[in-house]
Protein backbone atom coordinates (compact mmCIF):
# COMPACT_ATOMS: atom_id res chain seq x y z
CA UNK A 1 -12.47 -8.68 51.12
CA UNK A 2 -14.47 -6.25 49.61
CA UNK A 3 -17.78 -5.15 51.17
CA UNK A 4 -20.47 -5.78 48.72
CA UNK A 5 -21.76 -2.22 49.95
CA UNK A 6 -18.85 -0.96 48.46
CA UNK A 7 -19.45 -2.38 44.62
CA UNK A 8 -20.58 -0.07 42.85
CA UNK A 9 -24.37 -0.46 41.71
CA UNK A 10 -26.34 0.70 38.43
CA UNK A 11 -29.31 2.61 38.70
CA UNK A 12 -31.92 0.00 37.02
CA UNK A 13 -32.68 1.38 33.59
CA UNK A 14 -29.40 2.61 32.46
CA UNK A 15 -28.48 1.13 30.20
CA UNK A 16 -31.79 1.42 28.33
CA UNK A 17 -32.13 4.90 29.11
CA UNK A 18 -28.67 5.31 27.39
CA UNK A 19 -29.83 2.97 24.27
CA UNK A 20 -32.53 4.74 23.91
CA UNK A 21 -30.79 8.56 23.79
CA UNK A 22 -28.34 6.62 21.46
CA UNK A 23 -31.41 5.54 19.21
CA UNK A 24 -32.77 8.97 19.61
CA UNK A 25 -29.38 10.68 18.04
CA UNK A 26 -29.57 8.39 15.66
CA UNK A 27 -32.45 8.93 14.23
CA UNK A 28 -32.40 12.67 14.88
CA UNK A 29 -29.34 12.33 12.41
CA UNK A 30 -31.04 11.01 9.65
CA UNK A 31 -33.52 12.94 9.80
CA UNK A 32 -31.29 15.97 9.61
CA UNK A 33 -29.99 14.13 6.38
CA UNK A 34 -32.54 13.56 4.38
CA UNK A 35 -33.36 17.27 4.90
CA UNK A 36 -30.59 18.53 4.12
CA UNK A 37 -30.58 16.71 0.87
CA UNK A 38 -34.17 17.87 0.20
CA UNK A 39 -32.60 21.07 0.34
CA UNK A 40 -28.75 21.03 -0.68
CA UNK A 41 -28.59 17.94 -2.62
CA UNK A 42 -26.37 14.79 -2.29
CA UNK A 43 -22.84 16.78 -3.35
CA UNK A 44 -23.62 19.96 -0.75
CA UNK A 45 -24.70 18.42 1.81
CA UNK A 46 -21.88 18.09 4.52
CA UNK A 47 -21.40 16.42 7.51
CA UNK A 48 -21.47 20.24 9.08
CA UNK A 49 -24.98 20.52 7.89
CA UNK A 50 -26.05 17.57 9.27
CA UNK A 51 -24.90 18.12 12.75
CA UNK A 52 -26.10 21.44 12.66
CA UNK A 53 -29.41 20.57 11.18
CA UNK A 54 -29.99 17.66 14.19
CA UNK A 55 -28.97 19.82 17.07
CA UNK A 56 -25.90 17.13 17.80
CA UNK A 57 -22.14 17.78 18.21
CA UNK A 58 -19.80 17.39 15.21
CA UNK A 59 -18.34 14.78 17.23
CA UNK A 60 -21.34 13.00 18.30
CA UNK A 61 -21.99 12.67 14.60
CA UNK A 62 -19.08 11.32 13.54
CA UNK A 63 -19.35 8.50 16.43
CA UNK A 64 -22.32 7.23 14.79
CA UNK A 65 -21.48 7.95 11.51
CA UNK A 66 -17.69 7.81 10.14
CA UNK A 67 -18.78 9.59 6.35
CA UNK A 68 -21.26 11.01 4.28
CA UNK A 69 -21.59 8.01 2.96
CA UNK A 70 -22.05 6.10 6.07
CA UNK A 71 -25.07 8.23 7.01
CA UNK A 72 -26.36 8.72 3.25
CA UNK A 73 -26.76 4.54 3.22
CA UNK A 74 -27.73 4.56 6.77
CA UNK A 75 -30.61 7.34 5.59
CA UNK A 76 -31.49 4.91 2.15
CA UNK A 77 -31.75 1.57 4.79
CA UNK A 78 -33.96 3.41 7.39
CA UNK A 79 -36.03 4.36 4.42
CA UNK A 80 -36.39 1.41 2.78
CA UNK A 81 -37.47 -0.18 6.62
CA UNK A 82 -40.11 2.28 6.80
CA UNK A 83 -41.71 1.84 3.47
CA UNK A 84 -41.05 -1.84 3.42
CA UNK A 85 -43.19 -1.53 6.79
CA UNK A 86 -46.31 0.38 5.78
CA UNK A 87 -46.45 -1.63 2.08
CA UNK A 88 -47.08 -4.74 4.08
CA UNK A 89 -49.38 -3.57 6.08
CA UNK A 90 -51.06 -1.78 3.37
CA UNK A 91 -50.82 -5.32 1.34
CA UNK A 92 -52.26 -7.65 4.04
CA UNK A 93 -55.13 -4.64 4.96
CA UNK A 94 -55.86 -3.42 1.51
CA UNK A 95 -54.74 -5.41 -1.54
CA UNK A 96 -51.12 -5.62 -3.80
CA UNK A 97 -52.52 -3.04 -5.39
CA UNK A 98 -52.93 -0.34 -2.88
CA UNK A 99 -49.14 -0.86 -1.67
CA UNK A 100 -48.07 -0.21 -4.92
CA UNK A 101 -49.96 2.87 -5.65
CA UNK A 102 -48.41 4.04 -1.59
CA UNK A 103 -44.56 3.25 -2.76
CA UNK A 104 -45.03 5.49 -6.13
CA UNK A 105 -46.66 8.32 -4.04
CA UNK A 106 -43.88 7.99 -1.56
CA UNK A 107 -41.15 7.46 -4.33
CA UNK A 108 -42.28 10.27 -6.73
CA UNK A 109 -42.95 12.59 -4.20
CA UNK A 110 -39.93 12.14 -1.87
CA UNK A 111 -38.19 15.65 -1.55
CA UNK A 112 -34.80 14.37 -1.04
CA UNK A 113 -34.98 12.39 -3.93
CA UNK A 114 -36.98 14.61 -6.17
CA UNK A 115 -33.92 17.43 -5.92
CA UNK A 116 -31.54 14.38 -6.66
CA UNK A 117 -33.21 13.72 -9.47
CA UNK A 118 -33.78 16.78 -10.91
CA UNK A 119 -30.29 17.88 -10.57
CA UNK A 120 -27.64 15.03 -9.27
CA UNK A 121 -28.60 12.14 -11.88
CA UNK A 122 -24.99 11.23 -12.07
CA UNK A 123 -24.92 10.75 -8.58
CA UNK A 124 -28.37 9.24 -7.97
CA UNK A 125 -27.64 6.66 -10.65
CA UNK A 126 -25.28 4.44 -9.01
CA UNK A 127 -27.36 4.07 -5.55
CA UNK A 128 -29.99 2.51 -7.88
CA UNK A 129 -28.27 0.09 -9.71
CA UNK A 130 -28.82 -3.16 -7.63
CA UNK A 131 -26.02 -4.70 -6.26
CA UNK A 132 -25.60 -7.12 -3.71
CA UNK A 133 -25.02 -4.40 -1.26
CA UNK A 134 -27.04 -4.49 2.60
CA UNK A 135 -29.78 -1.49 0.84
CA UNK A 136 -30.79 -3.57 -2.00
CA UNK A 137 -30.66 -7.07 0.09
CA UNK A 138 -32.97 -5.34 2.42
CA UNK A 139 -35.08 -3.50 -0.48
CA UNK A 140 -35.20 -6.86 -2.10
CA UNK A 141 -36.61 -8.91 1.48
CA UNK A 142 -38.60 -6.17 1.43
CA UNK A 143 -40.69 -6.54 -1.70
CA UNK A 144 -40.85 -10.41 -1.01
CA UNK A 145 -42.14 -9.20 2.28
CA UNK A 146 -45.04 -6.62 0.98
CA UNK A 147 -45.61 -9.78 -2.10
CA UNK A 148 -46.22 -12.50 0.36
CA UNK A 149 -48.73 -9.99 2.69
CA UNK A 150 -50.49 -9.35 -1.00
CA UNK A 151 -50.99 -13.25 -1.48
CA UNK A 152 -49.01 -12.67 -5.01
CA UNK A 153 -46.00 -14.98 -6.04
CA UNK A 154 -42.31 -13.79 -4.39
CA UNK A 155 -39.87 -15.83 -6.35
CA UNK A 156 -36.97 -14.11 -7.46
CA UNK A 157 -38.26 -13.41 -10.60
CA UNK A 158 -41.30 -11.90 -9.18
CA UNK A 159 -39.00 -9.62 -6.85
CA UNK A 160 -36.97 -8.36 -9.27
CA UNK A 161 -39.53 -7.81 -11.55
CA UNK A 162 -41.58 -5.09 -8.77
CA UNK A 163 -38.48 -3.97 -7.19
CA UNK A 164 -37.18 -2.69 -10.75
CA UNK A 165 -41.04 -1.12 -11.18
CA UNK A 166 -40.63 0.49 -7.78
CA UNK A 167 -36.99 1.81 -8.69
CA UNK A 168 -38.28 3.41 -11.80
CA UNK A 169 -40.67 5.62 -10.09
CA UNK A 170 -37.33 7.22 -8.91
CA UNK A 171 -36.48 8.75 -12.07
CA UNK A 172 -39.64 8.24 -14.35
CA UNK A 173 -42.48 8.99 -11.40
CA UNK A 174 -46.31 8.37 -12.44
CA UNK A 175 -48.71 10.14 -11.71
CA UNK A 176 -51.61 8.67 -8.85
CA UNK A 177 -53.69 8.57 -12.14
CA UNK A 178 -51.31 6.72 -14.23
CA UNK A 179 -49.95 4.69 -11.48
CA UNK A 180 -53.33 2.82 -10.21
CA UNK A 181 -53.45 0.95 -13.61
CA UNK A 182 -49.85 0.38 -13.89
CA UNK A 183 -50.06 -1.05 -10.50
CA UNK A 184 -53.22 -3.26 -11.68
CA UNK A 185 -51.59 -4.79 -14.97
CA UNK A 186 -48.33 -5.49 -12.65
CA UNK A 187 -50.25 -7.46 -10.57
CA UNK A 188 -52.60 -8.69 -13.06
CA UNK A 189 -49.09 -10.17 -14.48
CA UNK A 190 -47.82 -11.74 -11.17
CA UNK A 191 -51.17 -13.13 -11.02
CA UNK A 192 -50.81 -14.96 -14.14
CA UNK A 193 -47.73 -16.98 -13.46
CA UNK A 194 -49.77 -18.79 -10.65
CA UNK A 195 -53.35 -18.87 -12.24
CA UNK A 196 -54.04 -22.75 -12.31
CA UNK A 197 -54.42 -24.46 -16.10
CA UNK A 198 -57.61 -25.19 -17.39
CA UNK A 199 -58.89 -28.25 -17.02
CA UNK A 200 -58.37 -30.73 -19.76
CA UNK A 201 -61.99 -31.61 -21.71
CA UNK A 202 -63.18 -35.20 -20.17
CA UNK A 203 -63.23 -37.48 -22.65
CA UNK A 204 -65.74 -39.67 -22.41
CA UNK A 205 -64.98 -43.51 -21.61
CA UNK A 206 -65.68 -46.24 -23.95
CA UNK A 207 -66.70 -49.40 -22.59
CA UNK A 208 -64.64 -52.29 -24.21
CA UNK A 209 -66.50 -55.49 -24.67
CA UNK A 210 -65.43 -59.01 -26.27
CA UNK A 211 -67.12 -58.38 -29.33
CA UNK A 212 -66.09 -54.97 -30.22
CA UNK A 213 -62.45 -56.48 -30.10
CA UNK A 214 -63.40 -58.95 -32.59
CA UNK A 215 -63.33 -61.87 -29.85
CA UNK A 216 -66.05 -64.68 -30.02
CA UNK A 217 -68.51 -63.49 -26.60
């Protein structure tokens, strides 16, 4: 019989401590990605540059990530989580308005995507046609997220109405002084769609008697 001395015993926290360095890497990876895109572009950057960029082994890399691709959606998702995060606090705090104006400032002026635009529109075009992929499912739970925080209407119509606003500031940025009222008549528009009908004019009641009908009283 074994001596329960003998079994072997984990230090309390291991496991954490080893999720969190895991979560750590992780993140330290895309990181490295996005800045390396910022500066290389989508085609350029390699796998190489990543590792080297994030301090972590070749091989580590590829344990989290099997491609470019892997990482490049993994970098899109994590981006899309943080935005989705501050627009609904921004929405609940501030107004619809206000987390608008934030995801064209941080759309427009997003380095990695600014060199993809400027130079890789080819290859910047497909990652923003929606699909049915996990980035746009999570893009659009997002929006119906930041709508619902803004008190605005998050059908799907509504969604794919602002998530096809918020895509175009991709390619065709605004400026923060053309985007506040672009912002204002998209939510001016959502607003619409649940503003209540007017009220119907009262009409005033007649009171029937006998002899307006013609009857003997």
């Amino acid at each position: 019989m074994t001596n329960p001395s003998d079994v072997p015993v984990r230090e309390p926290g291991t496991r954490a401590r080893s999720g969190n360095a895991m979560g750590r890497t992780r993140t330290a990876l895309l990181t490295a990605t996005a800045e390396c895109v910022a500066r290389y572009g989508i085609r350029k950057t390699t796998m190489v540059d990543v590792a080297s960029k994030s301090g972590v082994a070749k091989a580590t890399l590829y344990n989290h990530f099997r491609t470019k691709d892997d990482v490049l959606a993994a970098v899109v998702e994590q981006q899309v989580a943080d935005l989705v995060g501050a627009c609904v606090t921004t929405a609940s705090s501030r107004g619809l308005v206000e987390a608008l104006l934030h995801t064209a400032t941080v759309l427009g002026e997003h380095p990695a995507l600014r060199k993809a635009a400027d130079g890789e529109q080819q290859l910047l075009a497909p990652l923003m046609t929606p699909t049915g992929g996990r980035g746009w499912q999570l893009a659009r739970e997002g929006v119906a997220a930041v709508l619902t925080a803004g008190a605005a209407p998050n059908g799907p119509a509504d969604v794919e109405l602002v998530l096809r606003w918020c895509v175009s500031q991709i390619l065709w940025p605004l400026s923060r002084d053309e985007a506040r009222p672009a912002a204002e008549a998209l939510v001016r528009g959502l607003s619409a769609r649940v503003a209540p009908a007017p009220a119907a004019a009262a009409v005033p009641r007649q009171q029937v008697t006998a002899a307006a009908l013609g009857w003997p009283g």
